[in-house]
C-alpha atoms as a PDB file:
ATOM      1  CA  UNK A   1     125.393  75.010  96.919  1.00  0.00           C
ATOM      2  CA  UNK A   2     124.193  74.423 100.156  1.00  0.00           C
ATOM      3  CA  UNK A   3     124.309  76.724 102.503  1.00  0.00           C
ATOM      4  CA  UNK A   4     124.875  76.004 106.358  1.00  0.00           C
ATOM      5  CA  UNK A   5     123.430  78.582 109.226  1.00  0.00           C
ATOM      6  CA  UNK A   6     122.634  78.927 112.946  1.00  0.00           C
ATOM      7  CA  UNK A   7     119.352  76.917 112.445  1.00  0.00           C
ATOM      8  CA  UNK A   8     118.807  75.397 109.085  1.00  0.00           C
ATOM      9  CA  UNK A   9     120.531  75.274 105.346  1.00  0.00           C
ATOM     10  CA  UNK A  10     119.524  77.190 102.472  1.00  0.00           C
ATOM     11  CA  UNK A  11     120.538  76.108  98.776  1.00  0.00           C
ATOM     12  CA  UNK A  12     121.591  78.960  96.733  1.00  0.00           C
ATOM     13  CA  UNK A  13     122.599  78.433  92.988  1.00  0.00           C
ATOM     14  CA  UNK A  14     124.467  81.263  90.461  1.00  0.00           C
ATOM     15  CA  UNK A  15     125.633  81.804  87.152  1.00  0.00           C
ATOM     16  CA  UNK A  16     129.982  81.487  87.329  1.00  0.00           C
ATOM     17  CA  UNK A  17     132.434  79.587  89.273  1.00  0.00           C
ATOM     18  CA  UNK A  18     132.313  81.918  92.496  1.00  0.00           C
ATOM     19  CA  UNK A  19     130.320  85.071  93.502  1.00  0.00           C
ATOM     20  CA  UNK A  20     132.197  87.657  91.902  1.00  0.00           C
ATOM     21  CA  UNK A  21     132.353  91.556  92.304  1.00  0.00           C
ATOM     22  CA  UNK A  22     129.613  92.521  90.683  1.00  0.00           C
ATOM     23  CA  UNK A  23     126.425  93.275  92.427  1.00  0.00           C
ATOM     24  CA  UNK A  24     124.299  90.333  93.425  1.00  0.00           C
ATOM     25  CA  UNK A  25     120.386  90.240  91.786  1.00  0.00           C
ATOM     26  CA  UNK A  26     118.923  87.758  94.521  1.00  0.00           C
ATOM     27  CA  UNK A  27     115.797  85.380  93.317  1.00  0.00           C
ATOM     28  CA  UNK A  28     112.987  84.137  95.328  1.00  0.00           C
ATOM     29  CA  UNK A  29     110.991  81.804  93.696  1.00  0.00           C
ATOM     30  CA  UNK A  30     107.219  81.006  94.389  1.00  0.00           C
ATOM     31  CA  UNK A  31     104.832  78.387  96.027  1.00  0.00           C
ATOM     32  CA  UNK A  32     105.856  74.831  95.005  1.00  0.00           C
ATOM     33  CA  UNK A  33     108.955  76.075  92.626  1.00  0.00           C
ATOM     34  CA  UNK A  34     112.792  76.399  93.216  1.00  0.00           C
ATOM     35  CA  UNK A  35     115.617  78.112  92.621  1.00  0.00           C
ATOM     36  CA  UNK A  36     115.403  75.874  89.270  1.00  0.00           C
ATOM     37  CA  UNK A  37     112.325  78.018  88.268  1.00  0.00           C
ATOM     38  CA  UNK A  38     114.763  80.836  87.418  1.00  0.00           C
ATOM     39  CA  UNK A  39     117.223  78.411  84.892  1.00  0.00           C
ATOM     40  CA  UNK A  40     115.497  80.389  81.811  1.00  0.00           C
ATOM     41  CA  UNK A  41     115.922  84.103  83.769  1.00  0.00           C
ATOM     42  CA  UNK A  42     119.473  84.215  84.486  1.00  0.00           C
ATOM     43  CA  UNK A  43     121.505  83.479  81.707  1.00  0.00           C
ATOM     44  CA  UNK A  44     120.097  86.400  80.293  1.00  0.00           C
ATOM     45  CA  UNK A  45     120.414  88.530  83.392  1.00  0.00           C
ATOM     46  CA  UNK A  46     122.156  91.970  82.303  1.00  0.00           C
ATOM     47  CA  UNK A  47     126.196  90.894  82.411  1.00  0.00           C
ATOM     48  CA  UNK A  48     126.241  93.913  84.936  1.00  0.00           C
ATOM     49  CA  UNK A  49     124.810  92.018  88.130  1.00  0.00           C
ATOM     50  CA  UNK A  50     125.319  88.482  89.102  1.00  0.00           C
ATOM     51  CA  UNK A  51     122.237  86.075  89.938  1.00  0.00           C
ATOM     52  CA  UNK A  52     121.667  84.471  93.015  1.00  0.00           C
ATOM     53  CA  UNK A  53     118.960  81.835  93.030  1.00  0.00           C
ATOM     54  CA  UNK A  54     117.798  81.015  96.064  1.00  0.00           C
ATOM     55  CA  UNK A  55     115.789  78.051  97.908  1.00  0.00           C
ATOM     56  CA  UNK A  56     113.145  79.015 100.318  1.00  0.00           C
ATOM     57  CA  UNK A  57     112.895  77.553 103.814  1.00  0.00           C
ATOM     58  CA  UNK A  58     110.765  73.867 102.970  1.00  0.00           C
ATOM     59  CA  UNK A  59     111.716  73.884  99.340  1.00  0.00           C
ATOM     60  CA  UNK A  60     114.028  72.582  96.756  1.00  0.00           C
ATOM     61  CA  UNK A  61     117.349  71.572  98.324  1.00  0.00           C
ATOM     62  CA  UNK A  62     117.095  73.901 101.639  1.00  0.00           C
ATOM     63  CA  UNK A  63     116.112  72.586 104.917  1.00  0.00           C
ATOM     64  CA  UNK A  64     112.689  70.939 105.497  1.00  0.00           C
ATOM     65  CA  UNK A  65     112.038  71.621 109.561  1.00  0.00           C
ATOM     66  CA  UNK A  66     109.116  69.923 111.094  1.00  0.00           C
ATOM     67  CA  UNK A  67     108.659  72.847 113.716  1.00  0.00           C
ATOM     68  CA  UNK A  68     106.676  75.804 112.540  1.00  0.00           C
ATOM     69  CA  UNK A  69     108.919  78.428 114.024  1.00  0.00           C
ATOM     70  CA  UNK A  70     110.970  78.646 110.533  1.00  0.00           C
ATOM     71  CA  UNK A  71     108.031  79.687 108.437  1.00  0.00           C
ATOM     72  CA  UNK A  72     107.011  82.365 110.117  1.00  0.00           C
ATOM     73  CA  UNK A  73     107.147  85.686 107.909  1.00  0.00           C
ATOM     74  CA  UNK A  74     110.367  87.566 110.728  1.00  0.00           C
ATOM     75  CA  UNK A  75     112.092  83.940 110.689  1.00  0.00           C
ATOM     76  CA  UNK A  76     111.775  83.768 106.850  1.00  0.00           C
ATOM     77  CA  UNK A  77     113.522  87.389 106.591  1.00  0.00           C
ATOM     78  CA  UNK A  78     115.888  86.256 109.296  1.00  0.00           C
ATOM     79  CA  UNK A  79     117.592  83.281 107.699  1.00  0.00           C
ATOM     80  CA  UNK A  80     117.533  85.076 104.259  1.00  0.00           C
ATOM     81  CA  UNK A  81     119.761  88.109 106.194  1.00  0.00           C
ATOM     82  CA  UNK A  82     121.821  85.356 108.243  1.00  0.00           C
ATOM     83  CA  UNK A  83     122.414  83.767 104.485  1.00  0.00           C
ATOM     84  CA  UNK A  84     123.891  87.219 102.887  1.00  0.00           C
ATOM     85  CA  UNK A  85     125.880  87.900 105.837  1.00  0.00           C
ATOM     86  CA  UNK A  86     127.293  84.554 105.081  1.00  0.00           C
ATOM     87  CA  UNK A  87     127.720  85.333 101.704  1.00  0.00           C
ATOM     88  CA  UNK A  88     129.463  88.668 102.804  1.00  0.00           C
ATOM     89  CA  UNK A  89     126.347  90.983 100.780  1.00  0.00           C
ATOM     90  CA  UNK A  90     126.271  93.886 101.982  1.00  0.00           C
ATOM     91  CA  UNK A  91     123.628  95.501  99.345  1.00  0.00           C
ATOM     92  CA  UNK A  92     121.717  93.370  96.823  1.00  0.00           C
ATOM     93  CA  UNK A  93     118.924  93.543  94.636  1.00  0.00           C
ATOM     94  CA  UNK A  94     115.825  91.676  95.289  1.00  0.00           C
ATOM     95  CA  UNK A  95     113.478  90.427  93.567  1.00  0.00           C
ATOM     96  CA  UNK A  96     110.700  87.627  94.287  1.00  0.00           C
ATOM     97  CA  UNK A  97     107.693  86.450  92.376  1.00  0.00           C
ATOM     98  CA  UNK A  98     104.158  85.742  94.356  1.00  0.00           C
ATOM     99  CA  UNK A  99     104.977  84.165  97.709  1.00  0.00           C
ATOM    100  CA  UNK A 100     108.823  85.167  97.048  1.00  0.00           C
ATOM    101  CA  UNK A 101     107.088  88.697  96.461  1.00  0.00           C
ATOM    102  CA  UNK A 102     105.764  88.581  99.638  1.00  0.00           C
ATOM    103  CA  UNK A 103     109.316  87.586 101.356  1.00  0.00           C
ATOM    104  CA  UNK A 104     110.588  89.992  99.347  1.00  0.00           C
ATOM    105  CA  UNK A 105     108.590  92.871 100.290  1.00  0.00           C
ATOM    106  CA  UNK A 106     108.651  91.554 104.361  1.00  0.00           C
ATOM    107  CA  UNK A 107     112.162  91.721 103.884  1.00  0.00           C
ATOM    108  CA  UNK A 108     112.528  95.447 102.589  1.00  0.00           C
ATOM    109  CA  UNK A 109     110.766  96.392 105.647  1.00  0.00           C
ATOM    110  CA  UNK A 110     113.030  94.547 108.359  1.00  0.00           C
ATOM    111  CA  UNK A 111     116.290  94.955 106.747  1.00  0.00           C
ATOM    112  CA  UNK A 112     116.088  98.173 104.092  1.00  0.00           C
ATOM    113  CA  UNK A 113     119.822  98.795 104.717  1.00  0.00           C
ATOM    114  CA  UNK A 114     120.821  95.911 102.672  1.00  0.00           C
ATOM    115  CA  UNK A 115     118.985  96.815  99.609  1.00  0.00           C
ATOM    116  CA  UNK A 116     120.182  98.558  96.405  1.00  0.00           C
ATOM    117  CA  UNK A 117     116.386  98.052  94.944  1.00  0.00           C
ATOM    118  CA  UNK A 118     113.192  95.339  95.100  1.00  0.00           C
ATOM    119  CA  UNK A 119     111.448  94.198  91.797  1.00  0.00           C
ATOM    120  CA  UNK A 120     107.987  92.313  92.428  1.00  0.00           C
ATOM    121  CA  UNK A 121     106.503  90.178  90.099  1.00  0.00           C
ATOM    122  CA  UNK A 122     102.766  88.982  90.753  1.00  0.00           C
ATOM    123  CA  UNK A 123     102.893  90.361  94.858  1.00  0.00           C
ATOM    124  CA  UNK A 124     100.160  91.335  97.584  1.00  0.00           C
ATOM    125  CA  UNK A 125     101.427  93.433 100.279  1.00  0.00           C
ATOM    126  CA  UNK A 126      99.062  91.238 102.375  1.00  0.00           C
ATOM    127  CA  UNK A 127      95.425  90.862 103.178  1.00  0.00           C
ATOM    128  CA  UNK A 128      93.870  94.076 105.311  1.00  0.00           C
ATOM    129  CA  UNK A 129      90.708  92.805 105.856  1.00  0.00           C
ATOM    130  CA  UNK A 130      89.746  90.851 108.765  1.00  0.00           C
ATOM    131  CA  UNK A 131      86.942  88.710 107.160  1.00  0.00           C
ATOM    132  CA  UNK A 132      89.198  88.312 104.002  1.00  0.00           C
ATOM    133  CA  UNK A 133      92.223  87.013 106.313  1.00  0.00           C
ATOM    134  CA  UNK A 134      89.919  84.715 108.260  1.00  0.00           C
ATOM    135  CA  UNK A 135      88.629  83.457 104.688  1.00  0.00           C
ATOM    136  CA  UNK A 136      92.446  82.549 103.307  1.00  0.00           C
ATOM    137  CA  UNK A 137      93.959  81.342 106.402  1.00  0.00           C
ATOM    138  CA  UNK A 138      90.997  78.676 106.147  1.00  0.00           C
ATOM    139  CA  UNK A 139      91.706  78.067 102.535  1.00  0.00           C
ATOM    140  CA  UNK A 140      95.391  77.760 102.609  1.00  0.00           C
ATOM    141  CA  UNK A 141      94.302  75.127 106.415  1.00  0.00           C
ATOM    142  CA  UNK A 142      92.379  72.819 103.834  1.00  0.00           C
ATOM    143  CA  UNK A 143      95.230  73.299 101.232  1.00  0.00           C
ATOM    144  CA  UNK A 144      97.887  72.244 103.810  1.00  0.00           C
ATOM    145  CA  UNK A 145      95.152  69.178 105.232  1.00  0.00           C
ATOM    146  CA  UNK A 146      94.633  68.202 101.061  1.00  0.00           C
ATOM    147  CA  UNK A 147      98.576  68.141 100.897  1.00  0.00           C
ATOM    148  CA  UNK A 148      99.280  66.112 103.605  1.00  0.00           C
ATOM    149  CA  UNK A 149      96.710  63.231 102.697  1.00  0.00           C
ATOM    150  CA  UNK A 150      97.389  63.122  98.935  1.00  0.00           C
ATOM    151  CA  UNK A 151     100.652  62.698  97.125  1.00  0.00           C
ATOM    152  CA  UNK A 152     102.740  65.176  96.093  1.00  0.00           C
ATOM    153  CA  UNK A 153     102.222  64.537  92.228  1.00  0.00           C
ATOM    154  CA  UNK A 154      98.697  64.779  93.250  1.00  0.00           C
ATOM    155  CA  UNK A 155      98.612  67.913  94.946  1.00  0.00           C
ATOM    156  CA  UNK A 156     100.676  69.576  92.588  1.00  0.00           C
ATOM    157  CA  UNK A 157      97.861  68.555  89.770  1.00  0.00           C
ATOM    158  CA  UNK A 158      95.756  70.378  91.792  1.00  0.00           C
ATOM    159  CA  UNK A 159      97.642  73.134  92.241  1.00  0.00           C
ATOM    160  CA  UNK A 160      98.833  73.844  89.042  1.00  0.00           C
ATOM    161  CA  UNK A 161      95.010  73.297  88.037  1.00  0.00           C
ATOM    162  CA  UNK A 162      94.053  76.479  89.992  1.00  0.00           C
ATOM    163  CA  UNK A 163      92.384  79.181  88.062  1.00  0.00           C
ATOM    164  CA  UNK A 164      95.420  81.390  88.989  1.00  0.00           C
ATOM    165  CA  UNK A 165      97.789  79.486  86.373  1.00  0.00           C
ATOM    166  CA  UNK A 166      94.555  78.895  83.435  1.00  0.00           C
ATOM    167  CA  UNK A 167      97.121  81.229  81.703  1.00  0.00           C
ATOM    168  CA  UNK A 168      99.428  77.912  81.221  1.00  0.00           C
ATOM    169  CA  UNK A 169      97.119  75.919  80.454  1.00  0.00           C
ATOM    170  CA  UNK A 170      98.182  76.723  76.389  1.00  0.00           C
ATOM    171  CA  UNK A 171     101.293  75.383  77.438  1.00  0.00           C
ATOM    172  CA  UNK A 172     102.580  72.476  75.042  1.00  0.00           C
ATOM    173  CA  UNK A 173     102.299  68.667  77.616  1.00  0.00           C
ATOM    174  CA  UNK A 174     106.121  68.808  77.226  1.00  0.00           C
ATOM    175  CA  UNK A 175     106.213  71.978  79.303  1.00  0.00           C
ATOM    176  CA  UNK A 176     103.745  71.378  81.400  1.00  0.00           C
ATOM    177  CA  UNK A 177     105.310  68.307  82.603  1.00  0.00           C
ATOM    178  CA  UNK A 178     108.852  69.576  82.737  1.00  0.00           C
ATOM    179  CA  UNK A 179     107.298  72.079  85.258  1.00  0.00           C
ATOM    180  CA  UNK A 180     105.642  69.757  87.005  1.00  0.00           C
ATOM    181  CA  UNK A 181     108.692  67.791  87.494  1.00  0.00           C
ATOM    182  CA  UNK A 182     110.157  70.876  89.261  1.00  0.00           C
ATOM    183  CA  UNK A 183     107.575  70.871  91.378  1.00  0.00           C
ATOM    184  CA  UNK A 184     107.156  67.364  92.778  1.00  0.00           C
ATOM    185  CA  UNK A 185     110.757  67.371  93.858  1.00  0.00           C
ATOM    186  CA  UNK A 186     109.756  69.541  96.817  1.00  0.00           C
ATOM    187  CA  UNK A 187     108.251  67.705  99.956  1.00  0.00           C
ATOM    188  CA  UNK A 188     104.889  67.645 101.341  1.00  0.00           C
ATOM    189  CA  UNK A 189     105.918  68.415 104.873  1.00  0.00           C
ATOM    190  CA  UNK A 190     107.659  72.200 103.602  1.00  0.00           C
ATOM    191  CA  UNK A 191     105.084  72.964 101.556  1.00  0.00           C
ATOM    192  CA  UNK A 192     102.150  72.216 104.294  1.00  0.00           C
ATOM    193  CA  UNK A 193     104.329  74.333 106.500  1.00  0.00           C
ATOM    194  CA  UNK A 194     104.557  76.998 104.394  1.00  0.00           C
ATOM    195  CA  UNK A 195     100.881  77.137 103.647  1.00  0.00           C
ATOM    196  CA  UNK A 196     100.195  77.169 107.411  1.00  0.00           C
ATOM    197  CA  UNK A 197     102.638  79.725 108.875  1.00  0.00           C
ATOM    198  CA  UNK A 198     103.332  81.800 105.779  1.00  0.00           C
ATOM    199  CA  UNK A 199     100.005  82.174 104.262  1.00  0.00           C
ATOM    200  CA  UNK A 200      99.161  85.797 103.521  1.00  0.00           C
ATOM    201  CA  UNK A 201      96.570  85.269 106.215  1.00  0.00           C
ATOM    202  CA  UNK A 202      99.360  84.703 108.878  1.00  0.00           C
ATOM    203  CA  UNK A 203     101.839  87.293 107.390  1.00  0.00           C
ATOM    204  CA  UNK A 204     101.990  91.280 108.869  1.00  0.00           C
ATOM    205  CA  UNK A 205      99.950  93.163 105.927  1.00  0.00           C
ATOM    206  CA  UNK A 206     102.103  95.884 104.804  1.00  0.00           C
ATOM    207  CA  UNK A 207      99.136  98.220 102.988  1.00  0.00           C
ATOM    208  CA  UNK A 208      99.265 100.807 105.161  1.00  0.00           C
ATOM    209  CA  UNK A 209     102.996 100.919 105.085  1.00  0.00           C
ATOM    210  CA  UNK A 210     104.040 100.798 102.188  1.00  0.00           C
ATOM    211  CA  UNK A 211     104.179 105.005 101.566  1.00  0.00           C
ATOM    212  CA  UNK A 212     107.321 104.313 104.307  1.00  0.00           C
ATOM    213  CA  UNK A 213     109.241 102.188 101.598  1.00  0.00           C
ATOM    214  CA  UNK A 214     111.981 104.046 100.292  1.00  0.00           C
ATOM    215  CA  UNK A 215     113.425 101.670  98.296  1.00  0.00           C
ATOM    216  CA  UNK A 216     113.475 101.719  94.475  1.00  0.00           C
ATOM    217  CA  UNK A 217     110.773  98.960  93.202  1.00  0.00           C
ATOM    218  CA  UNK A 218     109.839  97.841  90.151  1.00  0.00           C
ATOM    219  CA  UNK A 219     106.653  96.116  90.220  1.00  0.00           C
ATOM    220  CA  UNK A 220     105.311  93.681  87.178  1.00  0.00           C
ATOM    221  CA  UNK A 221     102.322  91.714  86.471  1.00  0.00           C
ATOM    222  CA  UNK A 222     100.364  89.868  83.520  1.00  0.00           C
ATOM    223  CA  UNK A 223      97.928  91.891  81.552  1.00  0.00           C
ATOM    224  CA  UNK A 224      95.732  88.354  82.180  1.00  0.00           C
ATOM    225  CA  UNK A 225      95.886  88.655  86.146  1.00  0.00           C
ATOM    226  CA  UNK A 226      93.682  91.287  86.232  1.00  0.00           C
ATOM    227  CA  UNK A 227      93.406  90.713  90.142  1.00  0.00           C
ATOM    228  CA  UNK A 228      97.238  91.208  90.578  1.00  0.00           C
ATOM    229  CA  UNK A 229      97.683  93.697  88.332  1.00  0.00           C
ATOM    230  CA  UNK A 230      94.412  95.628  90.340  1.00  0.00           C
ATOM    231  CA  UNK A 231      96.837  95.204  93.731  1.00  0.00           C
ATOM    232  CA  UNK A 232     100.537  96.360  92.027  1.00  0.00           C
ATOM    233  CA  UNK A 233      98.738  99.587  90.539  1.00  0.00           C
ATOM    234  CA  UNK A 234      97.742 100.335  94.009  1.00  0.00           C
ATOM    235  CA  UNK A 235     101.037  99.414  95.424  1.00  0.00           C
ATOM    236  CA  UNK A 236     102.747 101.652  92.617  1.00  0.00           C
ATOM    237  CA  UNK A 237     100.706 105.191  93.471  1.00  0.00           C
ATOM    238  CA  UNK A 238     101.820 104.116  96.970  1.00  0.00           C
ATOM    239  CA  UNK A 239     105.380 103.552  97.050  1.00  0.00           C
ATOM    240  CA  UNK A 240     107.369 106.200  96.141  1.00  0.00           C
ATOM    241  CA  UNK A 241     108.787 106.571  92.952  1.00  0.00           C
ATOM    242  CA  UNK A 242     107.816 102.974  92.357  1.00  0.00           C
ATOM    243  CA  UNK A 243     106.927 101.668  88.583  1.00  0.00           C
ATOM    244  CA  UNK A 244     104.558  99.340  87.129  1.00  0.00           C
ATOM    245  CA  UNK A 245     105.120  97.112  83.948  1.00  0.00           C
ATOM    246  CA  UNK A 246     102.181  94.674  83.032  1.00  0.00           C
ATOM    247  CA  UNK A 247     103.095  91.849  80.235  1.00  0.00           C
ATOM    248  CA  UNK A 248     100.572  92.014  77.939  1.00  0.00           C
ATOM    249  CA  UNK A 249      98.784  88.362  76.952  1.00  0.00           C
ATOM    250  CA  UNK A 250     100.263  86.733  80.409  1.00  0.00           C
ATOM    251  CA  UNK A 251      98.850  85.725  83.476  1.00  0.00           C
ATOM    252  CA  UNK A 252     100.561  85.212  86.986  1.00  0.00           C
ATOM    253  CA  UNK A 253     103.622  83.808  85.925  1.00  0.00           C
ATOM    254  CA  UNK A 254     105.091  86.614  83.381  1.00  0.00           C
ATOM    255  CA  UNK A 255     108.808  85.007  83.851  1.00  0.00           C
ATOM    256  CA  UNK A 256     107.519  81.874  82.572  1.00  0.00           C
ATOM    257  CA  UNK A 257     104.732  82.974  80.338  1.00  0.00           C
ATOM    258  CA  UNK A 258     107.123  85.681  78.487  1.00  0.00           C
ATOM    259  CA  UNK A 259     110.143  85.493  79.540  1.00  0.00           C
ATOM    260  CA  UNK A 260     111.366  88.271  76.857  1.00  0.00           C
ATOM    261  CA  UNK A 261     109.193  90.869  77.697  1.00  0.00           C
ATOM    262  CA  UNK A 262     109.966  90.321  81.363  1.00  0.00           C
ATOM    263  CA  UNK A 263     113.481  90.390  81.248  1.00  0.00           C
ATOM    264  CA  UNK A 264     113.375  93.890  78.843  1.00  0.00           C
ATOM    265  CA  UNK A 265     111.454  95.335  82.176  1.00  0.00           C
ATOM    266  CA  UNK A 266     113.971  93.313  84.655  1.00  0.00           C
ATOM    267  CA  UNK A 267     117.061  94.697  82.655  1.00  0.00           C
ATOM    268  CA  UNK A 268     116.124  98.104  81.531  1.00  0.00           C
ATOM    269  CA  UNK A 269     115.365  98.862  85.269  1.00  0.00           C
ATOM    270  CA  UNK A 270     118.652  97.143  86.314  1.00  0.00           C
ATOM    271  CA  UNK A 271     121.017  99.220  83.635  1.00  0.00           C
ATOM    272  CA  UNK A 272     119.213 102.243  85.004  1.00  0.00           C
ATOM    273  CA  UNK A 273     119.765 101.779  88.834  1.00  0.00           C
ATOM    274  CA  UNK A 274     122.978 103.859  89.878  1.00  0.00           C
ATOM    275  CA  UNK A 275     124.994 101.761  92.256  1.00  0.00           C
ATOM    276  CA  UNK A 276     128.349 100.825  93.002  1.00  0.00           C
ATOM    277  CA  UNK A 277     129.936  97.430  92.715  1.00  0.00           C
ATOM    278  CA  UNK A 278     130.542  95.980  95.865  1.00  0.00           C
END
């Protein structure tokens, strides 16, 4: 369902026939996916919350501007709190994996009010150091220059080639491809966009706030992404109260690469949060 706001249009999909009474477990996918990324999640969401998929700004179905004043990190958080006004959502659960991580987590920060609770799967809080910025934001330039001369089957070879994913590389062709179908539907100009103005290079790094989140967050990562794991066990002695569930045998991806074991975490902390329905 498409969405229409003050600026651009956001695609939101959910399990039912309408958006019901129960409280709403919003899902922000990653880099190149979709709202579609979450089809094996959410029928198996506990029946006690109701799944909201959503489609970042220059993916899937939502809006694809040319300007880059949409992909900045505050307009990002903006249209996703125009969206649940829209939606009349006046406390959610969030919950984003790697770049939805980071929107996610930006979000918590601008708009805490709205929040019952943040789970973050495979997240940095941002990049502190100046030289290591620098570094990425001319990584993610060349990524965004590669994307715009090269197809979009071609870049998303590449991408999904990245030593970040060698985790799904044991992945049967089949699967591989049907994710790789996912991912070409997006369009080049979105995703160069995104890699320009929402790189973690460009985004406010949130380190040395993050003992100021009072939220409740659940944070997960793959036993196999040791460098993401490294960041979330930092984040977790940070954040108050926060907990930390690695997937053991998975990489980035846990969703994808067990989806079992990450929905016992996802679950087990939803059944335990104390909230009323809206």
């Amino acid at each position: 369902m498409l969405i229409n706001l003050s600026n651009v249009s956001l695609n939101i999909e959910y399990k039912g026939n309408v958006l019901d009474e129960r409280p709403k477990l919003v899902l922000i996918h990653g880099f190149t996916g979709s709202s579609n990324d979450w089809d094996p999640i959410i029928p198996n969401i506990t029946e006690k919350y109701q799944p909201i998929a959503i489609d970042v700004i220059g993916h899937g179905k939502s809006s694809v501007p040319e300007s880059p004043e949409f992909y900045y990190s505050d307009a990002i958080t903006d249209q996703l709190y125009e969206l649940f006004e829209k939606l009349n959502l006046k406390k959610i659960v969030l919950m984003g994996y790697s770049m939805g991580g980071r929107i996610a987590l930006q979000f918590a920060f601008r708009y805490p009010e709205i929040l019952y609770a943040l789970i973050l799967e495979s997240t940095s809080p941002g990049i502190k150091d100046i030289k290591q910025r620098n570094e990425r934001l001319q990584k993610d330039q060349e990524l965004a220059h590669f994307l715009q001369t090269h197809t979009i089957e071609e870049f998303i070879d590449y991408w999904m080639d990245l030593d970040l994913f060698n985790t799904q590389r044991r992945f049967s062709n089949e699967k591989l491809n049907q994710i790789k179908k996912i991912r070409i539907r997006n369009n080049r100009t979105g995703l160069a966009n995104t890699l320009l103005y929402f790189s973690p290079a460009q985004m406010p790094q949130l380190s040395d706030s993050l003992s100021k989140l009072k939220v409740k967050t659940l944070l997960i990562t793959g036993e196999l992404d040791t460098k993401f794991t490294k960041i979330s066990s930092k984040m977790a002695k940070t954040i108050h109260g926060a907990k930390h569930k690695i997937v053991k045998s998975a990489g980035h991806n846990t969703h994808l690469e067990d989806s079992k074991k990450f929905l016992n975490f996802v679950n087990t902390f939803l059944n335990d949060l104390k909230i009323q329905e809206q």
